[in-house]
Every structure is written in structure tokens, then in C-alpha cells.
PDB file of N, CA and C in Angstrom:
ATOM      1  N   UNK A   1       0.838  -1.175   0.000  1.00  0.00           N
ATOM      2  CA  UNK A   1       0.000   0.000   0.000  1.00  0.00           C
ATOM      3  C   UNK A   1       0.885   1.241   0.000  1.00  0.00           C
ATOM      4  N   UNK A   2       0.150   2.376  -0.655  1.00  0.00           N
ATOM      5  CA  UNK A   2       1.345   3.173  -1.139  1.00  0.00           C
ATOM      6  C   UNK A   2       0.610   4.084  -0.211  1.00  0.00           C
ATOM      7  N   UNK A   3       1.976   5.061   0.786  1.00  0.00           N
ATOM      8  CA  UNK A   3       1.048   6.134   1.582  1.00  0.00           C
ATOM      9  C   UNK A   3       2.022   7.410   1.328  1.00  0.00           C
ATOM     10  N   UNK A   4       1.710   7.627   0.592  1.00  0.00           N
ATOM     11  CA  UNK A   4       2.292   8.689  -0.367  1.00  0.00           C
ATOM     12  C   UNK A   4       1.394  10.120   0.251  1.00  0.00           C
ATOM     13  N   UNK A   5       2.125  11.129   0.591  1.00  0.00           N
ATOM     14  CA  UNK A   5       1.657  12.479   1.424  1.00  0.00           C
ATOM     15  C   UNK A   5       1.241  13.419   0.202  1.00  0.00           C
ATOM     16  N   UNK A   6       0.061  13.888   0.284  1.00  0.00           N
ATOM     17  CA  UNK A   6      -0.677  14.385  -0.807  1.00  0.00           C
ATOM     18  C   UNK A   6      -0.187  16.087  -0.346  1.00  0.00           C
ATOM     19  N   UNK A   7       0.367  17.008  -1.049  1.00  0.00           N
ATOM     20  CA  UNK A   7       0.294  18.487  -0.700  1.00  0.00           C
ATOM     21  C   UNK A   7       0.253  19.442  -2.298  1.00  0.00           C
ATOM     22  N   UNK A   8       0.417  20.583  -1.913  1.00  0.00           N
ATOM     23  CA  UNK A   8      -0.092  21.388  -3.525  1.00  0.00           C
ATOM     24  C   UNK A   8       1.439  21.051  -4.248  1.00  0.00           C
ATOM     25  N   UNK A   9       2.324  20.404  -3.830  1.00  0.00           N
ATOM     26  CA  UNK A   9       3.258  20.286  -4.984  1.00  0.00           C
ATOM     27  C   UNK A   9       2.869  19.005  -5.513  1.00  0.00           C
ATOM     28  N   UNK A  10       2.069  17.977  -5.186  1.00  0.00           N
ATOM     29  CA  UNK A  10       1.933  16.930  -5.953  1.00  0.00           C
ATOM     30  C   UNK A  10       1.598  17.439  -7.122  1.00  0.00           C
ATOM     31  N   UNK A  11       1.775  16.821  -8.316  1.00  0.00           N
ATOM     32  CA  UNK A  11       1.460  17.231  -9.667  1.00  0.00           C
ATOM     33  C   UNK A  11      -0.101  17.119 -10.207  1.00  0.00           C
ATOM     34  N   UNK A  12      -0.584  16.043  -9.507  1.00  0.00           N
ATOM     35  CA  UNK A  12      -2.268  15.988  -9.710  1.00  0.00           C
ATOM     36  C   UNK A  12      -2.763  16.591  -8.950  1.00  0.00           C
ATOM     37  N   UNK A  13      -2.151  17.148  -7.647  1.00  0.00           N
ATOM     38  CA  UNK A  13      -3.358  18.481  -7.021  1.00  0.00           C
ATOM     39  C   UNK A  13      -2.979  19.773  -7.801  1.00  0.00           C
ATOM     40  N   UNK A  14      -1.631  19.966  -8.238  1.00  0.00           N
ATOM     41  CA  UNK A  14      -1.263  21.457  -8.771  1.00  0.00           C
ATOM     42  C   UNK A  14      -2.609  21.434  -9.891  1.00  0.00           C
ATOM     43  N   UNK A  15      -2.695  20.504 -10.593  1.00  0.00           N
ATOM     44  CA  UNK A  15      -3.068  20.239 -12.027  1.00  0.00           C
ATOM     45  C   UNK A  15      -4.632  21.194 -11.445  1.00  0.00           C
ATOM     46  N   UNK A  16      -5.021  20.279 -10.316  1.00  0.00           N
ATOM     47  CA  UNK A  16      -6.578  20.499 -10.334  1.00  0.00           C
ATOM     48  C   UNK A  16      -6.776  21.457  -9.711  1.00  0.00           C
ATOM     49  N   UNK A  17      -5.708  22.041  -8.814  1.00  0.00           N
ATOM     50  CA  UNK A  17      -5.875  23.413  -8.330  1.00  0.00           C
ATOM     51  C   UNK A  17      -5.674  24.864  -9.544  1.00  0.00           C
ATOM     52  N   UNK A  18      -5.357  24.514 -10.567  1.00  0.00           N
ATOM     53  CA  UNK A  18      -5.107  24.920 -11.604  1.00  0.00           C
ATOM     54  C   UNK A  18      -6.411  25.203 -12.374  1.00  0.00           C
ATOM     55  N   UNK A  19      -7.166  24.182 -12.673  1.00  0.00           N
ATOM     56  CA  UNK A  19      -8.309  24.159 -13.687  1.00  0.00           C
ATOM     57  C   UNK A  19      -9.103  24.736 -12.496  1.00  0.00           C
ATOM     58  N   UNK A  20      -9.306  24.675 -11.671  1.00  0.00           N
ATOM     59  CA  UNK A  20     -10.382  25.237 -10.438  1.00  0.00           C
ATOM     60  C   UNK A  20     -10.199  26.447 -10.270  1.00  0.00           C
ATOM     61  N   UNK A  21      -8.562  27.048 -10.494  1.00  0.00           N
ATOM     62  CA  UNK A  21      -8.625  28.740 -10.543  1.00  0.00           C
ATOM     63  C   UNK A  21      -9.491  28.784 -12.034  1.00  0.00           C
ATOM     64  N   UNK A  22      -9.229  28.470 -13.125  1.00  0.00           N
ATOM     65  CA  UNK A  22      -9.384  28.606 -14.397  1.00  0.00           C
ATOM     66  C   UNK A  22     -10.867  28.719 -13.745  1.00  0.00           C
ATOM     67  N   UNK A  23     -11.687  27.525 -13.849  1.00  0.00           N
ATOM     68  CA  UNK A  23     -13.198  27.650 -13.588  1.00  0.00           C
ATOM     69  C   UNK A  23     -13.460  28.847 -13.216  1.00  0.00           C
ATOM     70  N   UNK A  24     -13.160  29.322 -11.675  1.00  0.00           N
ATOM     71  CA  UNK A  24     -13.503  30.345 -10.911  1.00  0.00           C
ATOM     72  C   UNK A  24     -13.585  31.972 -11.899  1.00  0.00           C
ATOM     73  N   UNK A  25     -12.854  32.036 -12.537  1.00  0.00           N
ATOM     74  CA  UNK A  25     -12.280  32.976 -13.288  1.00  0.00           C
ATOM     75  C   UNK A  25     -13.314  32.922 -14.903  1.00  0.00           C
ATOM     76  N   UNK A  26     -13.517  32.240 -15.024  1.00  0.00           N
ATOM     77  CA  UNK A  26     -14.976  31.803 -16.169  1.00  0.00           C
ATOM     78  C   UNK A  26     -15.638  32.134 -15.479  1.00  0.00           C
ATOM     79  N   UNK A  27     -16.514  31.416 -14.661  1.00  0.00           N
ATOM     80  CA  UNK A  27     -17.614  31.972 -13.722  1.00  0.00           C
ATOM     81  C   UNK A  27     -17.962  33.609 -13.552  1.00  0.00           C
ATOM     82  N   UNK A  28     -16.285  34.216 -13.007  1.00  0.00           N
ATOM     83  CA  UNK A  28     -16.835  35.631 -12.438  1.00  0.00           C
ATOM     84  C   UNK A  28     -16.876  36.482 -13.956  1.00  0.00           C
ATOM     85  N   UNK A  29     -16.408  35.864 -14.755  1.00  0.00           N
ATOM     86  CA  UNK A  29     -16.800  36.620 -16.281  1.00  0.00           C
ATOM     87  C   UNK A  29     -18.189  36.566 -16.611  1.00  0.00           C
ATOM     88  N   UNK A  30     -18.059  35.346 -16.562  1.00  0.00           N
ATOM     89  CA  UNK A  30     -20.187  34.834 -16.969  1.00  0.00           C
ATOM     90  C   UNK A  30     -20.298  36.286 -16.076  1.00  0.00           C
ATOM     91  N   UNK A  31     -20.498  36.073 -14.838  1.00  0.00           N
ATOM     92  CA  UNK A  31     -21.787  37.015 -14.021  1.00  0.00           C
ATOM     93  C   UNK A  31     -21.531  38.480 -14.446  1.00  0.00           C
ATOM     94  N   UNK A  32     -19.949  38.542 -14.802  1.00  0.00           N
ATOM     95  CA  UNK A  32     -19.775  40.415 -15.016  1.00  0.00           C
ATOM     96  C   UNK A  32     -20.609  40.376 -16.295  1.00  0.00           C
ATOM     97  N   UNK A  33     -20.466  39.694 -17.530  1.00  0.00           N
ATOM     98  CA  UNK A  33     -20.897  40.041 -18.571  1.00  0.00           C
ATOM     99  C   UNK A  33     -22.597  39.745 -18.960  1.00  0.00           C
ATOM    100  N   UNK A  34     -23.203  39.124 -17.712  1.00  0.00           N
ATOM    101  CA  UNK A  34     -24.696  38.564 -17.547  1.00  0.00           C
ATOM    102  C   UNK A  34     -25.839  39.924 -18.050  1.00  0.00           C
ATOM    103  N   UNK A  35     -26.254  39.564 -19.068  1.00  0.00           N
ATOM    104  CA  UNK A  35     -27.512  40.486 -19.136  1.00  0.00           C
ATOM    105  C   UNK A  35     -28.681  40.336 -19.220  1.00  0.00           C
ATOM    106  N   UNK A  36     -29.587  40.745 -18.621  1.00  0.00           N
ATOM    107  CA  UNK A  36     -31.116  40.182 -18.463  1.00  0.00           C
ATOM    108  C   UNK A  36     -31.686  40.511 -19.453  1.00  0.00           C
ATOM    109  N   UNK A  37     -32.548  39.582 -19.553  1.00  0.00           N
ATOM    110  CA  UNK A  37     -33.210  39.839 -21.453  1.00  0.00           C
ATOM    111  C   UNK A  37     -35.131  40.064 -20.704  1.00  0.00           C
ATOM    112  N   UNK A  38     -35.696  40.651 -21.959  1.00  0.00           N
ATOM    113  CA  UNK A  38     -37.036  40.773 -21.533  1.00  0.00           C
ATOM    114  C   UNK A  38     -37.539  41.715 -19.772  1.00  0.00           C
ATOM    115  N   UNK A  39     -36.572  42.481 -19.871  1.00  0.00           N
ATOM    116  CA  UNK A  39     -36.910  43.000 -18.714  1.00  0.00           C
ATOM    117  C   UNK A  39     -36.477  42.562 -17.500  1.00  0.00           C
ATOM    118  N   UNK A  40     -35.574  41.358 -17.475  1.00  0.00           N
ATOM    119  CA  UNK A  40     -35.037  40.743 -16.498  1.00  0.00           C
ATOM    120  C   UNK A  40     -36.084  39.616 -15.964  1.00  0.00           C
ATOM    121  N   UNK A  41     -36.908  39.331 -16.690  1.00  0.00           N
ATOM    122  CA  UNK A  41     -38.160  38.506 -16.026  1.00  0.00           C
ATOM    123  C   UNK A  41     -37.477  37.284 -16.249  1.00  0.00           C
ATOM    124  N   UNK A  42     -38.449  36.013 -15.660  1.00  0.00           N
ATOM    125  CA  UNK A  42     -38.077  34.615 -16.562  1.00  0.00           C
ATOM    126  C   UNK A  42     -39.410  33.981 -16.610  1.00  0.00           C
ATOM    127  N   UNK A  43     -39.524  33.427 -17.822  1.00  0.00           N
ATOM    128  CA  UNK A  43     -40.562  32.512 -18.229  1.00  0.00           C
ATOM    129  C   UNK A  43     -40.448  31.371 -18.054  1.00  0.00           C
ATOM    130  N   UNK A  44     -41.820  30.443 -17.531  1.00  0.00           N
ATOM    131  CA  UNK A  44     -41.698  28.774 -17.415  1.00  0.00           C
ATOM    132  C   UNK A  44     -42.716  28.420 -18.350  1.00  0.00           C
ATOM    133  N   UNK A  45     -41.527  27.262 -18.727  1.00  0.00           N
ATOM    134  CA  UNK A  45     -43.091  26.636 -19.596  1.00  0.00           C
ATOM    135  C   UNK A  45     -43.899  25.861 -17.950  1.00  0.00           C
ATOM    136  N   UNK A  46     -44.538  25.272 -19.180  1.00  0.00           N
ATOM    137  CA  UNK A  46     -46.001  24.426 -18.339  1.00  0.00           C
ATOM    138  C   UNK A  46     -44.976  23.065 -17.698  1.00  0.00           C
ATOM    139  N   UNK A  47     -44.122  22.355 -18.375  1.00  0.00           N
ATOM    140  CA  UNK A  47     -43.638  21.268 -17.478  1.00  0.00           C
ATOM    141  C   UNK A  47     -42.349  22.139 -16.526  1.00  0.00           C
ATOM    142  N   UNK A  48     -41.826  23.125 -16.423  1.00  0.00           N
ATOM    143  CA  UNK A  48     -40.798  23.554 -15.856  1.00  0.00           C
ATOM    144  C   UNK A  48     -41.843  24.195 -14.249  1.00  0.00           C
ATOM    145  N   UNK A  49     -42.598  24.338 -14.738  1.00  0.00           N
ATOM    146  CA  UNK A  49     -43.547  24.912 -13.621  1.00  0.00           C
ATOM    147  C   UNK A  49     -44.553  23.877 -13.186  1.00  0.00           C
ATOM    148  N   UNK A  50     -44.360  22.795 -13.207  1.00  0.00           N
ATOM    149  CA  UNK A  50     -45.218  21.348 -12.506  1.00  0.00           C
ATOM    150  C   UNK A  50     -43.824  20.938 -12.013  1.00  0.00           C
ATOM    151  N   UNK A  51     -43.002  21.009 -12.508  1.00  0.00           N
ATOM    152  CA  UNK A  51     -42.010  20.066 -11.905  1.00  0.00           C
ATOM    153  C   UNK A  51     -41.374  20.833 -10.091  1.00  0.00           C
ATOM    154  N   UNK A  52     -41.298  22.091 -10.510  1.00  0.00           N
ATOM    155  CA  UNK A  52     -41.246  23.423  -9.298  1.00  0.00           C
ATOM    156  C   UNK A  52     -41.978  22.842  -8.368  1.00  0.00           C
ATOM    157  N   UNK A  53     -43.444  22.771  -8.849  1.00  0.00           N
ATOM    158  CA  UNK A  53     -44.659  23.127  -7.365  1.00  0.00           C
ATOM    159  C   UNK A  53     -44.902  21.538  -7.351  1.00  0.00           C
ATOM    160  N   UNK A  54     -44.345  20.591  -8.024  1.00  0.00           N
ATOM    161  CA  UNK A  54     -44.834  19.083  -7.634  1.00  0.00           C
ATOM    162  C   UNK A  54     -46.500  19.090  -7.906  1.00  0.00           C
ATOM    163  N   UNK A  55     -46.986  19.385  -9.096  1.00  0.00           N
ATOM    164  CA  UNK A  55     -48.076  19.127  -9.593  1.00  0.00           C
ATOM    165  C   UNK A  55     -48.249  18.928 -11.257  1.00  0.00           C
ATOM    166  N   UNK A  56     -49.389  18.575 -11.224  1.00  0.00           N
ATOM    167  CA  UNK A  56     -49.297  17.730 -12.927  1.00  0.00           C
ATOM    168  C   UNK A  56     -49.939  18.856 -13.720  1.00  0.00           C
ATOM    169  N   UNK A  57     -49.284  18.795 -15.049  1.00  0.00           N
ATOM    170  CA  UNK A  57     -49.572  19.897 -15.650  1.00  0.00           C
ATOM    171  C   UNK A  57     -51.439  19.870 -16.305  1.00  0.00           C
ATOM    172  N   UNK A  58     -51.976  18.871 -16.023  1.00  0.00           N
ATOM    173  CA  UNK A  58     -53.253  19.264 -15.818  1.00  0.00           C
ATOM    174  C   UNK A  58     -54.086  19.964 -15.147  1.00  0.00           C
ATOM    175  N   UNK A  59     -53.209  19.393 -13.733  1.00  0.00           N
ATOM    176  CA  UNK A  59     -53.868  20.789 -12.680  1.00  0.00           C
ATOM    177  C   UNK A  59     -53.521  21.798 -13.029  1.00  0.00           C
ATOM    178  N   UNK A  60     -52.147  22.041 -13.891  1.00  0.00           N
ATOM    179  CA  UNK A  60     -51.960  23.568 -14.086  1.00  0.00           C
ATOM    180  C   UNK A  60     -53.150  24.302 -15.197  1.00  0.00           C
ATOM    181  N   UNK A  61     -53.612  23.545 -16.011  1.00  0.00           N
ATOM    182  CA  UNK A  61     -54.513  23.954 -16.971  1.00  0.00           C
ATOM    183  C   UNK A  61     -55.920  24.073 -15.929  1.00  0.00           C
ATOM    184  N   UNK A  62     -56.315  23.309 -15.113  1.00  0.00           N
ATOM    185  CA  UNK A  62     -57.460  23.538 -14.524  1.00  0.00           C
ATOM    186  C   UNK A  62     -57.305  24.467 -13.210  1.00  0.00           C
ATOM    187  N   UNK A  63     -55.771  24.777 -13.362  1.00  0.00           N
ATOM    188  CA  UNK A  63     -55.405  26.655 -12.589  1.00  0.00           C
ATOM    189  C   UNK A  63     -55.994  27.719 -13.680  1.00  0.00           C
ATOM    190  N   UNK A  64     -55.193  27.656 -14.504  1.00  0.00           N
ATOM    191  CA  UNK A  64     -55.445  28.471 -15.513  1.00  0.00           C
ATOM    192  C   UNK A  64     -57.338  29.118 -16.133  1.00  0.00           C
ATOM    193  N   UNK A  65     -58.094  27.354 -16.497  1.00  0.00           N
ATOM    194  CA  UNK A  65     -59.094  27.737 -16.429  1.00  0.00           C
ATOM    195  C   UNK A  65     -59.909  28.185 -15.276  1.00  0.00           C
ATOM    196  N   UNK A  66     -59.507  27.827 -14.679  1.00  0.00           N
ATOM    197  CA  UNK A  66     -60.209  28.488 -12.952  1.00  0.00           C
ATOM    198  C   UNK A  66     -59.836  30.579 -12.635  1.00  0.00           C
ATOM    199  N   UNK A  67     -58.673  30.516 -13.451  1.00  0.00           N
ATOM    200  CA  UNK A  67     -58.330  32.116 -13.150  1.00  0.00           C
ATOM    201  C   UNK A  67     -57.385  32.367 -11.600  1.00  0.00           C
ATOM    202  N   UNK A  68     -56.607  30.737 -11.697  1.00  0.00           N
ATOM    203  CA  UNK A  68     -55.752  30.575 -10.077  1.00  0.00           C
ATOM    204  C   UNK A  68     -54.809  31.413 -10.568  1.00  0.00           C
ATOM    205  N   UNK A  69     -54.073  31.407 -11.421  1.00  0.00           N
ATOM    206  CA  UNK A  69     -53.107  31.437 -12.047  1.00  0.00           C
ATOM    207  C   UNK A  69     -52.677  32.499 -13.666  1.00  0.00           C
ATOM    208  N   UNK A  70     -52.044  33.429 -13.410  1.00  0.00           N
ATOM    209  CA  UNK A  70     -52.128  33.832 -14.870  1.00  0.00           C
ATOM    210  C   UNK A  70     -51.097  33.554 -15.521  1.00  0.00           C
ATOM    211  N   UNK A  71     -51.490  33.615 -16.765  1.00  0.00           N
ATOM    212  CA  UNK A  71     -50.362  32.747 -17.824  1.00  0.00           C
ATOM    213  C   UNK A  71     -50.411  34.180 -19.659  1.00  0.00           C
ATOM    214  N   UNK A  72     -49.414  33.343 -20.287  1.00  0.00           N
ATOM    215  CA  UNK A  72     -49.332  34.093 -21.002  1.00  0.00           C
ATOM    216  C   UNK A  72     -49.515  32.774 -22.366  1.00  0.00           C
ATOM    217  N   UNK A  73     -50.169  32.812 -23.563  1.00  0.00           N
ATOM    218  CA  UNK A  73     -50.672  31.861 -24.316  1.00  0.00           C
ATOM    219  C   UNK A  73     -49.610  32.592 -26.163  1.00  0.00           C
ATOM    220  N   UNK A  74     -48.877  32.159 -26.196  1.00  0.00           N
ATOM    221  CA  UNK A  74     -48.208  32.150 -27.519  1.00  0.00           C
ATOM    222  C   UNK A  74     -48.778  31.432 -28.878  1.00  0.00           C
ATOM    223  N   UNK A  75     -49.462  31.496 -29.787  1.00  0.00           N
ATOM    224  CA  UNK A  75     -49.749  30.342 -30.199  1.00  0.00           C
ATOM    225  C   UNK A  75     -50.746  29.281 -29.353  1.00  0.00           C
ATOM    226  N   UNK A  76     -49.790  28.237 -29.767  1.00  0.00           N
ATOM    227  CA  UNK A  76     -50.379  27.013 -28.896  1.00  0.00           C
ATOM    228  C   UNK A  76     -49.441  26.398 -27.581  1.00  0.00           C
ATOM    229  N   UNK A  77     -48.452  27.559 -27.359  1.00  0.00           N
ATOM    230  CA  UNK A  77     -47.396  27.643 -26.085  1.00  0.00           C
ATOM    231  C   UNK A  77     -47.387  27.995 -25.140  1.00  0.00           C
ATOM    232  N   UNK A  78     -47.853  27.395 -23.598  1.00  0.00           N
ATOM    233  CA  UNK A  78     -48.530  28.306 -22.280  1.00  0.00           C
ATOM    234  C   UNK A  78     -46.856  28.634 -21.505  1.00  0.00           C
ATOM    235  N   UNK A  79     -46.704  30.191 -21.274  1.00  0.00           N
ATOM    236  CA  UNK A  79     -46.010  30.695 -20.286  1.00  0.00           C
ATOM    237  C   UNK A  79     -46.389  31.293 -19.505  1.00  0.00           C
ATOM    238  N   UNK A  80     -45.499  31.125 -17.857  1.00  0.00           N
ATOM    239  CA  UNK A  80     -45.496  31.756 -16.608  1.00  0.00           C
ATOM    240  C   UNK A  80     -44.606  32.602 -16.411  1.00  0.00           C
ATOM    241  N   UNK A  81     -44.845  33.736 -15.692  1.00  0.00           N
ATOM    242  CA  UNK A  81     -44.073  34.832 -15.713  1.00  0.00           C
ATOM    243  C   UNK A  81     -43.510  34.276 -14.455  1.00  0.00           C
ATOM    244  N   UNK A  82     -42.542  33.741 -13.691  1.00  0.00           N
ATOM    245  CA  UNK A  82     -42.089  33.408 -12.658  1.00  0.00           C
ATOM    246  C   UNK A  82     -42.379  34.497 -11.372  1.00  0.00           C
ATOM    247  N   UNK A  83     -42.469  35.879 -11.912  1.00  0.00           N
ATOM    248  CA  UNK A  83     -42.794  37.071 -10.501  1.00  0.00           C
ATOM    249  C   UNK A  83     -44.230  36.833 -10.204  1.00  0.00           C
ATOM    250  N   UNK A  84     -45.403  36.537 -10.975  1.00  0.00           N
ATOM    251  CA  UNK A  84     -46.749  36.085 -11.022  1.00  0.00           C
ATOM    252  C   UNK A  84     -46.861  35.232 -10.383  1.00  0.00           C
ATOM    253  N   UNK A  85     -46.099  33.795 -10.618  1.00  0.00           N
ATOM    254  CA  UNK A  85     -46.283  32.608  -9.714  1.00  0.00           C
ATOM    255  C   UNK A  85     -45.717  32.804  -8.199  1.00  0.00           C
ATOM    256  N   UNK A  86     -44.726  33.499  -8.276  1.00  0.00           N
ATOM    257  CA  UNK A  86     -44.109  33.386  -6.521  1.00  0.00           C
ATOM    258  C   UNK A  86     -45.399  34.911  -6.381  1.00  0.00           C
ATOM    259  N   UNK A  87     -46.097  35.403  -7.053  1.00  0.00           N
ATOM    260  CA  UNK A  87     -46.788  36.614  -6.058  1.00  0.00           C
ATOM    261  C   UNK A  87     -48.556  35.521  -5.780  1.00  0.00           C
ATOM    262  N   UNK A  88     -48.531  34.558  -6.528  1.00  0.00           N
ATOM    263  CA  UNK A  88     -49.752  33.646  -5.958  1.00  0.00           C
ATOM    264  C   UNK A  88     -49.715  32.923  -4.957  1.00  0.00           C
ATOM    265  N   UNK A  89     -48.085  32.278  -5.176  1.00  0.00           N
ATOM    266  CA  UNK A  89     -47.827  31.598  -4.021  1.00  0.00           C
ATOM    267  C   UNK A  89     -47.735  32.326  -2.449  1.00  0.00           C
ATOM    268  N   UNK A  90     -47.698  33.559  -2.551  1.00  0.00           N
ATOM    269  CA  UNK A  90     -46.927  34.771  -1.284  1.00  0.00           C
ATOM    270  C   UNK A  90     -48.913  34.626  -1.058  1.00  0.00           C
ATOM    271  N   UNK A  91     -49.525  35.136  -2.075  1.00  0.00           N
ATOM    272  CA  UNK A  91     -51.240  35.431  -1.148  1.00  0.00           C
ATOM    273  C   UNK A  91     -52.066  34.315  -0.658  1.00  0.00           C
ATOM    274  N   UNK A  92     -51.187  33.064  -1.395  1.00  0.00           N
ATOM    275  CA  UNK A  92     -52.054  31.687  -1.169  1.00  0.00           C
ATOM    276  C   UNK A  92     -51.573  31.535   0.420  1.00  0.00           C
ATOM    277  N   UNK A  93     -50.439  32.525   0.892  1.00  0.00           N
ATOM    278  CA  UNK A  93     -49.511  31.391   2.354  1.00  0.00           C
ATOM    279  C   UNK A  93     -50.643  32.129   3.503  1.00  0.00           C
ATOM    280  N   UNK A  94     -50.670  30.830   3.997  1.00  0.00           N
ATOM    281  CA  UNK A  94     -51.808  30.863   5.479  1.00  0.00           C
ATOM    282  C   UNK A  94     -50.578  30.348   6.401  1.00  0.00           C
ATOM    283  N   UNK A  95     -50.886  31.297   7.809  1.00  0.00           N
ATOM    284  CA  UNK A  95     -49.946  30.587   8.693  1.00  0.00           C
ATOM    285  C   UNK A  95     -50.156  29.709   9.618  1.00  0.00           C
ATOM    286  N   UNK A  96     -50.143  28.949  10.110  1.00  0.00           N
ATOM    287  CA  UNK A  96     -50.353  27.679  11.307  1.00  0.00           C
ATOM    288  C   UNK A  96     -51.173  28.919  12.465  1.00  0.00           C
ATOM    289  N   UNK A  97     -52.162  27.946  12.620  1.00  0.00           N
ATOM    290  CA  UNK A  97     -53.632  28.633  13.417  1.00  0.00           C
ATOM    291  C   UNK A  97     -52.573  28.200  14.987  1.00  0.00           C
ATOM    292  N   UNK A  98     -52.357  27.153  14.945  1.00  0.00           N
ATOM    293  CA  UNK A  98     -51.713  26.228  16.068  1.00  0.00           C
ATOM    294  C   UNK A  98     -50.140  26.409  16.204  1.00  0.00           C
ATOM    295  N   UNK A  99     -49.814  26.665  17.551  1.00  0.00           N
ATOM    296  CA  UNK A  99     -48.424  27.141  17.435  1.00  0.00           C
ATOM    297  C   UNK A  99     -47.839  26.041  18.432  1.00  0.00           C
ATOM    298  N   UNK A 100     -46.326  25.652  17.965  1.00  0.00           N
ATOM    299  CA  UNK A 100     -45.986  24.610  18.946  1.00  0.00           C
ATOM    300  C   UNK A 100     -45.138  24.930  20.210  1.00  0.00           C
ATOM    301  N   UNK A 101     -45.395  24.781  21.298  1.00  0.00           N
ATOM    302  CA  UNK A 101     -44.939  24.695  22.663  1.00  0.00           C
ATOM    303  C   UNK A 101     -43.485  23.814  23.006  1.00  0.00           C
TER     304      UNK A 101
END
């Protein structure tokens, strides 16, 4: 058994301490050069927004026809404005009647 002392001069940690600065340094470019499109909003489709709230995208249509929910209809393409859904979810929240001791 080989017990070989691992430190930053080993050649396979330099290596990976290497590509991990590299990463880091991609990353903070992405975010400097990040620009929000459409107003900065984001759109869900219909399965990106069942998969979120753990419901089937039928119930989302029988949100929709009910008027739970507003949506935006492209064609034959249903989108959610993501600030719409978290402002249904914020008026739907009830707090515990019962408080624990």
C-alpha cells in the first residue's frame, strides 16, 4: 500500500488546483458580462412549472381555467411569468392557526 503524502506540490493536485482557478475565473466573467433579457423577467413553460410546485400539468390547466393562475398563451405555447407565480404563491400562504410549545 502506497502512503504517499498528498500536498499542492503533488502534480495531480497542482493540475486540479489549476483548472479550479481557471473555472472560478470563467464563472466571475459569466456574471460580469450577464444580461437580463425581456426586462429581467423569466418565463416557465407548463412542465418547468409542474415540476417546481410538484403538480401535474393538468392541474396547471385547470389553474389556468379556474383564473388561479395567470399565464401568457403564444400560439399554442402556455407561459409563466415566474414574478406572477411566486406573487400567488406569497397570497395563497396561510400561517399555522396552532403554534408549537
Amino acid at each position: 500500500m502506497n502512503k504517499e503524502t498528498i500536498t499542492r506540490d503533488n502534480e495531480k493536485v497542482a493540475l486540479l488546483l489549476e483548472k479550479m482557478n481557471r473555472l472560478m475565473e470563467n464563472m466571475e466573467s459569466l456574471a460580469e458580462n450577464y444580461k437580463l433579457v425581456l426586462g429581467g423577467e423569466r418565463f416557465l413553460t407548463d412542465k418547468e412549472l409542474s415540476g417546481m410546485l410538484k403538480v401535474s400539468r393538468r392541474s396547471l390547466q385547470d389553474y389556468r381555467n379556474e383564473g388561479r393562475i395567470p399565464y401568457i398563451q403564444l400560439g399554442g405555447k402556455i407561459l409563466y411569468r415566474e414574478s406572477d407565480i411566486e406573487q400567488v404563491l406569497k397570497n395563497g400562504y396561510r400561517k399555522a392557526y396552532r403554534e408549537e410549545m
